[in-house]
PDB file of N, CA and C in Angstrom:
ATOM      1  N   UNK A   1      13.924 -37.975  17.539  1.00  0.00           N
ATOM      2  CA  UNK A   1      12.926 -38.788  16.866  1.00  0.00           C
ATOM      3  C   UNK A   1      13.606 -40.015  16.260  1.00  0.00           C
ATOM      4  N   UNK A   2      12.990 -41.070  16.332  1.00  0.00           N
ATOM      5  CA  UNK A   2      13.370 -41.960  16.014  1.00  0.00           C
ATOM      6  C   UNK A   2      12.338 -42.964  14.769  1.00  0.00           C
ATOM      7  N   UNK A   3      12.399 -43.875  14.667  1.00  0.00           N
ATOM      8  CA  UNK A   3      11.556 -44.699  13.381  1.00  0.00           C
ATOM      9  C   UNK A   3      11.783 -46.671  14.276  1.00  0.00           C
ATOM     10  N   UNK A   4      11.650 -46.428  15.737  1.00  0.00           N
ATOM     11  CA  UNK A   4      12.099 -47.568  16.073  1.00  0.00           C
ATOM     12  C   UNK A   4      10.578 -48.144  15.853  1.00  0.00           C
ATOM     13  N   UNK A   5       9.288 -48.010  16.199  1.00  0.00           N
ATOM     14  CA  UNK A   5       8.279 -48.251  16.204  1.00  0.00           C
ATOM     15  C   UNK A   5       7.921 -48.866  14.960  1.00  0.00           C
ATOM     16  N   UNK A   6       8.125 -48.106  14.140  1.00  0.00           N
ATOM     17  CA  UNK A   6       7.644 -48.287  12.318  1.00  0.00           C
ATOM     18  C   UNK A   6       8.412 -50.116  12.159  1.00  0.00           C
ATOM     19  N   UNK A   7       9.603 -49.474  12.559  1.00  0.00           N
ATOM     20  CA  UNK A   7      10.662 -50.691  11.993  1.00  0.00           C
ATOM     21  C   UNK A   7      10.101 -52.575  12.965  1.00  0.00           C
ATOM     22  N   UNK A   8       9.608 -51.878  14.540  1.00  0.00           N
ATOM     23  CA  UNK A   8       9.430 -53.199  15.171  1.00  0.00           C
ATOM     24  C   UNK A   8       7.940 -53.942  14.412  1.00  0.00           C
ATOM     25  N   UNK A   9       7.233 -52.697  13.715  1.00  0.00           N
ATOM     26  CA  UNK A   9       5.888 -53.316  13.352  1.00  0.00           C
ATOM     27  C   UNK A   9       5.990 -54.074  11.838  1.00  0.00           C
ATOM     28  N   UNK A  10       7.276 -53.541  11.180  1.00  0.00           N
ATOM     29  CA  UNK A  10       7.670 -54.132   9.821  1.00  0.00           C
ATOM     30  C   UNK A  10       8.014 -55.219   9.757  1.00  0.00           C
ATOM     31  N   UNK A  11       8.896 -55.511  11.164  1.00  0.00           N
ATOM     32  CA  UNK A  11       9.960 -56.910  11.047  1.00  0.00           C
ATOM     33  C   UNK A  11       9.419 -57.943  10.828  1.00  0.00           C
ATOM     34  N   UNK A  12       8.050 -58.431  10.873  1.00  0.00           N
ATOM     35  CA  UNK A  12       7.469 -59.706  10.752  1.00  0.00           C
ATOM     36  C   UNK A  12       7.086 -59.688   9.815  1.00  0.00           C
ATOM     37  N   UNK A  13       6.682 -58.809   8.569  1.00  0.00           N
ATOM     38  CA  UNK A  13       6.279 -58.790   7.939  1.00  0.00           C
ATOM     39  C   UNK A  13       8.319 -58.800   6.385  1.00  0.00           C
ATOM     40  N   UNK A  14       8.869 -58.020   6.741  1.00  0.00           N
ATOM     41  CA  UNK A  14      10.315 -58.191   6.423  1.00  0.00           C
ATOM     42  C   UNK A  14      11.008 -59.937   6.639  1.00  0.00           C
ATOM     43  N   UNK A  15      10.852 -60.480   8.102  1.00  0.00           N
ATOM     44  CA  UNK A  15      11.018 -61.964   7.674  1.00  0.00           C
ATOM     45  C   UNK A  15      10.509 -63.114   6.721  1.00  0.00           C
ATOM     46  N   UNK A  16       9.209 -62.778   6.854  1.00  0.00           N
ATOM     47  CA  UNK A  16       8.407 -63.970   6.116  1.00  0.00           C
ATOM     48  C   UNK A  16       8.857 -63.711   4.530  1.00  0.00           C
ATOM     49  N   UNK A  17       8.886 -62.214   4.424  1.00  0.00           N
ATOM     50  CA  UNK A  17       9.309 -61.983   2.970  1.00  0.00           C
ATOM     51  C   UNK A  17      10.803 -63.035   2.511  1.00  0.00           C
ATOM     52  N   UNK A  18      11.738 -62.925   3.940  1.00  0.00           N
ATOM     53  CA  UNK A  18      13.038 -63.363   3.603  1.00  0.00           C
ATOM     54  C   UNK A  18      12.708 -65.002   3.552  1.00  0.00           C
ATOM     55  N   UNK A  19      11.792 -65.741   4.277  1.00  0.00           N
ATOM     56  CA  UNK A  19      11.740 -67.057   4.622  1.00  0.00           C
ATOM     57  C   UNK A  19      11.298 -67.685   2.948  1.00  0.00           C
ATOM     58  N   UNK A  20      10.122 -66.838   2.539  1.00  0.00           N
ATOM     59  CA  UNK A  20       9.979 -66.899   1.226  1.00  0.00           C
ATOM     60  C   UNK A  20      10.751 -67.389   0.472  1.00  0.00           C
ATOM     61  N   UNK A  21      11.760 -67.242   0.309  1.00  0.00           N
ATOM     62  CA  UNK A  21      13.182 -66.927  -0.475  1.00  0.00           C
ATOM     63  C   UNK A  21      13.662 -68.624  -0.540  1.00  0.00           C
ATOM     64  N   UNK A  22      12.941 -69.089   0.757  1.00  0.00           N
ATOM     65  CA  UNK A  22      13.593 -70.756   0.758  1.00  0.00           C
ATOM     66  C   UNK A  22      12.551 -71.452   0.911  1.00  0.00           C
ATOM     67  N   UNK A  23      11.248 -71.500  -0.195  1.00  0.00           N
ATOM     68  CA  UNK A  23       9.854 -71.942  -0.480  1.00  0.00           C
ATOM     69  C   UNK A  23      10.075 -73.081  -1.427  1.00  0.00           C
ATOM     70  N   UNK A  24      11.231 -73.643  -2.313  1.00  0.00           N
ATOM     71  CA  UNK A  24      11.417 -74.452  -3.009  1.00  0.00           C
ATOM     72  C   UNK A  24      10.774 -74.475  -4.435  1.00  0.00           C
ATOM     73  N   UNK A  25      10.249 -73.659  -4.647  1.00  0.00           N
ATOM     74  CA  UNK A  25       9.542 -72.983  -5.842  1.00  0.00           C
ATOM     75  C   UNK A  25       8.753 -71.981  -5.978  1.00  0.00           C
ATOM     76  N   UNK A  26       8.847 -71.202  -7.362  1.00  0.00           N
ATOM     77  CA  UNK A  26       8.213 -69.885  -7.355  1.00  0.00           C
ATOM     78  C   UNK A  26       6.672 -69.782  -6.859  1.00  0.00           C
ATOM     79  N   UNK A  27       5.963 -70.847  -7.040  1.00  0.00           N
ATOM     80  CA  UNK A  27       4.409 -70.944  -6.895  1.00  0.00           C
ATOM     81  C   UNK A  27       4.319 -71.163  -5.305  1.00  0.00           C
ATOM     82  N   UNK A  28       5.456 -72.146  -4.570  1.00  0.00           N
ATOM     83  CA  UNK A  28       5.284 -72.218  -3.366  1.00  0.00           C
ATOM     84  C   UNK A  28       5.416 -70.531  -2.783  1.00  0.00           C
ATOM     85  N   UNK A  29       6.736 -69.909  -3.154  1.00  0.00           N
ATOM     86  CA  UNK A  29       6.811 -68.870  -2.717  1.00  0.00           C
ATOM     87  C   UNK A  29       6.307 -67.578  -2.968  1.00  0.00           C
ATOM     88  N   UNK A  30       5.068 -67.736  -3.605  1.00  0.00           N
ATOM     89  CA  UNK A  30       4.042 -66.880  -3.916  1.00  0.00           C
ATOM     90  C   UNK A  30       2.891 -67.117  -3.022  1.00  0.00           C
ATOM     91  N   UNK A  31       2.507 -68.419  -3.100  1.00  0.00           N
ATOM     92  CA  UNK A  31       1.439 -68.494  -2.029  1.00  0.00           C
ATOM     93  C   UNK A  31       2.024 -68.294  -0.879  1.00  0.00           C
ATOM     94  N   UNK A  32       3.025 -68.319  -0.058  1.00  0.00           N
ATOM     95  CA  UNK A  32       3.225 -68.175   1.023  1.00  0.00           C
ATOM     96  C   UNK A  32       3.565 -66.535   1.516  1.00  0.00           C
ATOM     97  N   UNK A  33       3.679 -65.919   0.591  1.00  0.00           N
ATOM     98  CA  UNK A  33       4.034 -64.715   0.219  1.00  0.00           C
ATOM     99  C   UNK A  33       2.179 -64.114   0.372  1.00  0.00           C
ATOM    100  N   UNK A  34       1.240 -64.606   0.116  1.00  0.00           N
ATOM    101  CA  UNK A  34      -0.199 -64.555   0.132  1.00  0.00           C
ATOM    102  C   UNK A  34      -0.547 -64.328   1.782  1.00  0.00           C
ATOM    103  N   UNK A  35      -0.048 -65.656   1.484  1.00  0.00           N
ATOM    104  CA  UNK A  35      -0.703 -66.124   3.497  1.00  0.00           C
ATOM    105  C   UNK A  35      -0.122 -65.132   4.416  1.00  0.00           C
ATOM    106  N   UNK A  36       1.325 -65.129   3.982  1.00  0.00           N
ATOM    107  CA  UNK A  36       2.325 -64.152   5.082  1.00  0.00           C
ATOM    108  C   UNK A  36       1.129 -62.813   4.909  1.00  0.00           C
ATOM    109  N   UNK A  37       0.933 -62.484   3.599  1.00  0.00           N
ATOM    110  CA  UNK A  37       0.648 -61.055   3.703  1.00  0.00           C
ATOM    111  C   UNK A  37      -1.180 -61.045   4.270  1.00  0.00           C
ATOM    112  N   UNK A  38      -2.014 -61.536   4.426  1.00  0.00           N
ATOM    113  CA  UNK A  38      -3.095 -61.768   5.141  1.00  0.00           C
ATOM    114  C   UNK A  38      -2.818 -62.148   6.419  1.00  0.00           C
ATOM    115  N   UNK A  39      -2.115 -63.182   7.134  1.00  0.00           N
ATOM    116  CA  UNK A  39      -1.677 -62.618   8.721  1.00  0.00           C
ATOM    117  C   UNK A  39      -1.167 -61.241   8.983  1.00  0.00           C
ATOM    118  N   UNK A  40      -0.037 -60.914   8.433  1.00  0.00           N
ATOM    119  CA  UNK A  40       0.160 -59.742   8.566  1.00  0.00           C
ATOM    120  C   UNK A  40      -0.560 -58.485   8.840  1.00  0.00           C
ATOM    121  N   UNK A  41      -1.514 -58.532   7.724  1.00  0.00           N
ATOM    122  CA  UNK A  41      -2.794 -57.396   7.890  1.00  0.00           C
ATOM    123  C   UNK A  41      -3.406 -57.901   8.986  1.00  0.00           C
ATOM    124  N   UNK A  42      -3.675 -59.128   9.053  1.00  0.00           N
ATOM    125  CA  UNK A  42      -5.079 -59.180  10.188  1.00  0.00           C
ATOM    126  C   UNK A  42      -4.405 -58.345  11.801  1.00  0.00           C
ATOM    127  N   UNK A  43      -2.936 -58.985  11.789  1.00  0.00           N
ATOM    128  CA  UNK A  43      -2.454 -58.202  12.934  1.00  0.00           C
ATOM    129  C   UNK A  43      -2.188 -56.821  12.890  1.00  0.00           C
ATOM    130  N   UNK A  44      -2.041 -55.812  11.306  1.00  0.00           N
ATOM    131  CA  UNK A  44      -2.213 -54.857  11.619  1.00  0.00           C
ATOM    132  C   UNK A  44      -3.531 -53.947  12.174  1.00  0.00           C
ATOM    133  N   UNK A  45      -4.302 -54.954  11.892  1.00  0.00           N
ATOM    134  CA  UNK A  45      -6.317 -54.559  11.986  1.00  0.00           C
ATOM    135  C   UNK A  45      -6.721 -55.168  13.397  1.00  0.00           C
ATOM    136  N   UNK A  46      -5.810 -55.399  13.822  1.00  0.00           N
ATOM    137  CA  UNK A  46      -6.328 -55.857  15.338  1.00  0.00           C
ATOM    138  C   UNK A  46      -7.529 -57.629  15.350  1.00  0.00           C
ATOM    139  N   UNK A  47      -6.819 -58.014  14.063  1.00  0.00           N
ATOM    140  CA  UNK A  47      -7.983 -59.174  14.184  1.00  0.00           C
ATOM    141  C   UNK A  47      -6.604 -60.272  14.390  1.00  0.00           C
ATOM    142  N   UNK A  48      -7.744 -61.416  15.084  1.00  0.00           N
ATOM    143  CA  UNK A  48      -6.341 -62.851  15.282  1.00  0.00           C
ATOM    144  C   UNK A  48      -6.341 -63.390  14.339  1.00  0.00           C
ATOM    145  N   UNK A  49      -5.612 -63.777  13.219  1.00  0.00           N
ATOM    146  CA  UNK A  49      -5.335 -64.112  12.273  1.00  0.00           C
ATOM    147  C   UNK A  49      -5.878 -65.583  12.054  1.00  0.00           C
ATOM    148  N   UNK A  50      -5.789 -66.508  12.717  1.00  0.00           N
ATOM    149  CA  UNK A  50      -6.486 -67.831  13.008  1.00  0.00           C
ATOM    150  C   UNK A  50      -7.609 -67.699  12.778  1.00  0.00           C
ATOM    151  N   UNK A  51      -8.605 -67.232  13.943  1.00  0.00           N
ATOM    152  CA  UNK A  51      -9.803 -66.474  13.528  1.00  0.00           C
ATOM    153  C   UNK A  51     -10.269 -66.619  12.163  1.00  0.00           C
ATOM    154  N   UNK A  52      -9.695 -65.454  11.595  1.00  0.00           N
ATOM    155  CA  UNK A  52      -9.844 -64.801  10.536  1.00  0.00           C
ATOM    156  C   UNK A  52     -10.143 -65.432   9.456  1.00  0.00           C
ATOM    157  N   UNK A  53      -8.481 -66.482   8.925  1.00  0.00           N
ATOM    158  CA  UNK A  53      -8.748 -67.526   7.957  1.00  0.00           C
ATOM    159  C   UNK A  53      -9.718 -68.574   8.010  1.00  0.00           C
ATOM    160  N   UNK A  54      -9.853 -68.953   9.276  1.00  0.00           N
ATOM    161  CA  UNK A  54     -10.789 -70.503   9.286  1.00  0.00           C
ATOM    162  C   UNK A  54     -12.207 -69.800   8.505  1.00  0.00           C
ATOM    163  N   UNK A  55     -12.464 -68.203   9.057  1.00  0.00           N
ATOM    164  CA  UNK A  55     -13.779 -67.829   8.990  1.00  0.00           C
ATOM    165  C   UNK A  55     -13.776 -67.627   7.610  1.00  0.00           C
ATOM    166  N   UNK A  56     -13.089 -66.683   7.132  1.00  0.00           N
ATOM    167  CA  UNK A  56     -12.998 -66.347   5.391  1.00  0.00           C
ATOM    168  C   UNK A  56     -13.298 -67.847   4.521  1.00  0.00           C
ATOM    169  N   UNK A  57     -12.393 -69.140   5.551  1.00  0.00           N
ATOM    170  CA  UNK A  57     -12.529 -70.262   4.355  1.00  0.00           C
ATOM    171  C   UNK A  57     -14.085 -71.131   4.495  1.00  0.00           C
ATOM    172  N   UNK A  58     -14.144 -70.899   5.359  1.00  0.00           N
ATOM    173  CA  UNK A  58     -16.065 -71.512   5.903  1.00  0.00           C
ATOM    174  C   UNK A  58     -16.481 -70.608   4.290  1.00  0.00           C
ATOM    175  N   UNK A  59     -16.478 -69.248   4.849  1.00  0.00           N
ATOM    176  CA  UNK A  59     -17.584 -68.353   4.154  1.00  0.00           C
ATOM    177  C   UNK A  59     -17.688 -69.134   2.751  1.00  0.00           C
ATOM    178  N   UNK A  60     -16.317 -69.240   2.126  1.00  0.00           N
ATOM    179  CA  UNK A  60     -15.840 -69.314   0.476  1.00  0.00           C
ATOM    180  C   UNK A  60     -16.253 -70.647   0.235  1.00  0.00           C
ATOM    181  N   UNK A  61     -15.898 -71.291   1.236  1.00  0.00           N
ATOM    182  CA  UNK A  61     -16.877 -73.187   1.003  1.00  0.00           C
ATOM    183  C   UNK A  61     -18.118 -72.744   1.002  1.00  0.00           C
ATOM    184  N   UNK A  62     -18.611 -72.017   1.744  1.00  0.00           N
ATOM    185  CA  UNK A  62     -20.458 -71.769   1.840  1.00  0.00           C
ATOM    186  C   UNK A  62     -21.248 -71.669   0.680  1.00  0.00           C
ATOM    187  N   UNK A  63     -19.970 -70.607  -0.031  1.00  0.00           N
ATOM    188  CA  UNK A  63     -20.783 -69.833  -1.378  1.00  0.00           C
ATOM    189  C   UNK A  63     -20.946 -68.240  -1.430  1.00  0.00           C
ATOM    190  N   UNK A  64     -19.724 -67.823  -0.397  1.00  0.00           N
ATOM    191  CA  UNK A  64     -19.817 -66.352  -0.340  1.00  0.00           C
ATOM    192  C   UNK A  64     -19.656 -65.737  -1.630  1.00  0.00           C
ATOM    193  N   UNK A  65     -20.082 -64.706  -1.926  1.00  0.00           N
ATOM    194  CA  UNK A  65     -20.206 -64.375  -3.834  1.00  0.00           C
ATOM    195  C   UNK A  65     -18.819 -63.845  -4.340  1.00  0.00           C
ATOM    196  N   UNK A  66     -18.664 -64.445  -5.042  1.00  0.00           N
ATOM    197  CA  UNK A  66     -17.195 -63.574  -5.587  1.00  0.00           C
ATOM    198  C   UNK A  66     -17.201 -62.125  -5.627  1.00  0.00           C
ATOM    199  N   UNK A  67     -18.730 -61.623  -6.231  1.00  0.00           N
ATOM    200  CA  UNK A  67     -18.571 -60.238  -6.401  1.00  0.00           C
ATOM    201  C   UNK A  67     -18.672 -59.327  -5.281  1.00  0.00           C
ATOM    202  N   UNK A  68     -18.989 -60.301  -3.990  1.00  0.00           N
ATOM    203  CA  UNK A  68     -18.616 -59.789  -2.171  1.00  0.00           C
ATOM    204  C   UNK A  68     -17.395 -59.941  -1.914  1.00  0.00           C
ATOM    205  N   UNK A  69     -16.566 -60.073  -2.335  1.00  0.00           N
ATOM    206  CA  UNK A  69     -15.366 -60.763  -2.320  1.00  0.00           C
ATOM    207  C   UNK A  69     -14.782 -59.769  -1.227  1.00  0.00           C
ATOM    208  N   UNK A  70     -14.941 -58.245  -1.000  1.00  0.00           N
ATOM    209  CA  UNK A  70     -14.056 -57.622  -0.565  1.00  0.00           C
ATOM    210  C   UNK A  70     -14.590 -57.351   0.947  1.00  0.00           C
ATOM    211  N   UNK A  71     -15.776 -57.894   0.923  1.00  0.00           N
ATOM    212  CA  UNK A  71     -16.117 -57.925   2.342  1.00  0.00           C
ATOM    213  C   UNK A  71     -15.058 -58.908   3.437  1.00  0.00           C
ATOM    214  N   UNK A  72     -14.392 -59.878   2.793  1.00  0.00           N
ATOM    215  CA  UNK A  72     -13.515 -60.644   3.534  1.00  0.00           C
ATOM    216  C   UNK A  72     -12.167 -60.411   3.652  1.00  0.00           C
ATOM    217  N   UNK A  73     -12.298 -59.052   2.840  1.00  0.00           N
ATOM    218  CA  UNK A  73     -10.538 -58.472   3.020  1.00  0.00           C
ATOM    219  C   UNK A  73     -10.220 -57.973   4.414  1.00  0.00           C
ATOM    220  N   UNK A  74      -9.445 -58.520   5.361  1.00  0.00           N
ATOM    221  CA  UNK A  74      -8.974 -57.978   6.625  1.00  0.00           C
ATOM    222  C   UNK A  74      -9.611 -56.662   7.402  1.00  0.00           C
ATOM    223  N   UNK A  75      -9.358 -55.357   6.432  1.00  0.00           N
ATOM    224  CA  UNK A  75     -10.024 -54.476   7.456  1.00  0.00           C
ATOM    225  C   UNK A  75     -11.286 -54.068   6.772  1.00  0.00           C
ATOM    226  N   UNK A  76     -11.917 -54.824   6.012  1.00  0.00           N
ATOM    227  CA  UNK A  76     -13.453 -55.061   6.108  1.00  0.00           C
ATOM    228  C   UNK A  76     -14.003 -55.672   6.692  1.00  0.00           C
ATOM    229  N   UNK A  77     -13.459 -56.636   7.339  1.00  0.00           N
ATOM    230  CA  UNK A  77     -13.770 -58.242   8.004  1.00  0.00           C
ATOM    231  C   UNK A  77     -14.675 -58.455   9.116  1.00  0.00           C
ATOM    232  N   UNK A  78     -15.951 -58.939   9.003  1.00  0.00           N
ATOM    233  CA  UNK A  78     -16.336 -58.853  10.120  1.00  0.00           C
ATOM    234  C   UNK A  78     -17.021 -60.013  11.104  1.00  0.00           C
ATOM    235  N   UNK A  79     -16.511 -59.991  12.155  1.00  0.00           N
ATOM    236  CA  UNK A  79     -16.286 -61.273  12.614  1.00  0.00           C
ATOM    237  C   UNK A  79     -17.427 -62.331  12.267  1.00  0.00           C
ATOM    238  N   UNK A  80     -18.965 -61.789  12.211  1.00  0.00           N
ATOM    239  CA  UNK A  80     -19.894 -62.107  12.233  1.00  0.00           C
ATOM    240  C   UNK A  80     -20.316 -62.656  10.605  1.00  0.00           C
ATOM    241  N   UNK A  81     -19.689 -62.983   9.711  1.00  0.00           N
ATOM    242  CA  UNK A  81     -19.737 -63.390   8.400  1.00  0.00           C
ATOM    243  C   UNK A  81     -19.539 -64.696   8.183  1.00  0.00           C
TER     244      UNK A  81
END
């Protein structure tokens, strides 16, 4: 038995953490630390990440309700929103 699987599905998510590191400030490297971690999920949820954001940011310009807020979390997400 091995853990090679676990580790190939981590690594992208393990770089961006490291790229972080050279964001030029703490606020840069927090938001990017954001973004990394919402691509990330969308590819663990089988959604295209592109997709995903343009649609979440339409919704939030629209007037999607804050207190819906969690309907736009990755594996709630549905394409049709």
């Amino acid at each position: 038995m091995d853990n090679s699987a676990v580790e190939r599905t981590i690594r992208p998510i393990a770089l961006n953490r490291k790229n972080a590191l050279f964001a030029g400030h703490d606020a840069g490297a927090e938001n990017w630390a954001v973004i990394a971690s919402l691509i990330e999920t969308c590819k663990l949820n089988n959604i295209e990440p592109h997709a995903y954001l343009t649609a979440i940011l339409k919704a939030i310009v629209n007037g999607h309700k804050q207190s819906q807020i969690e309907q736009l979390l990755p594996w709630n997400y549905n394409a049709t929103v």
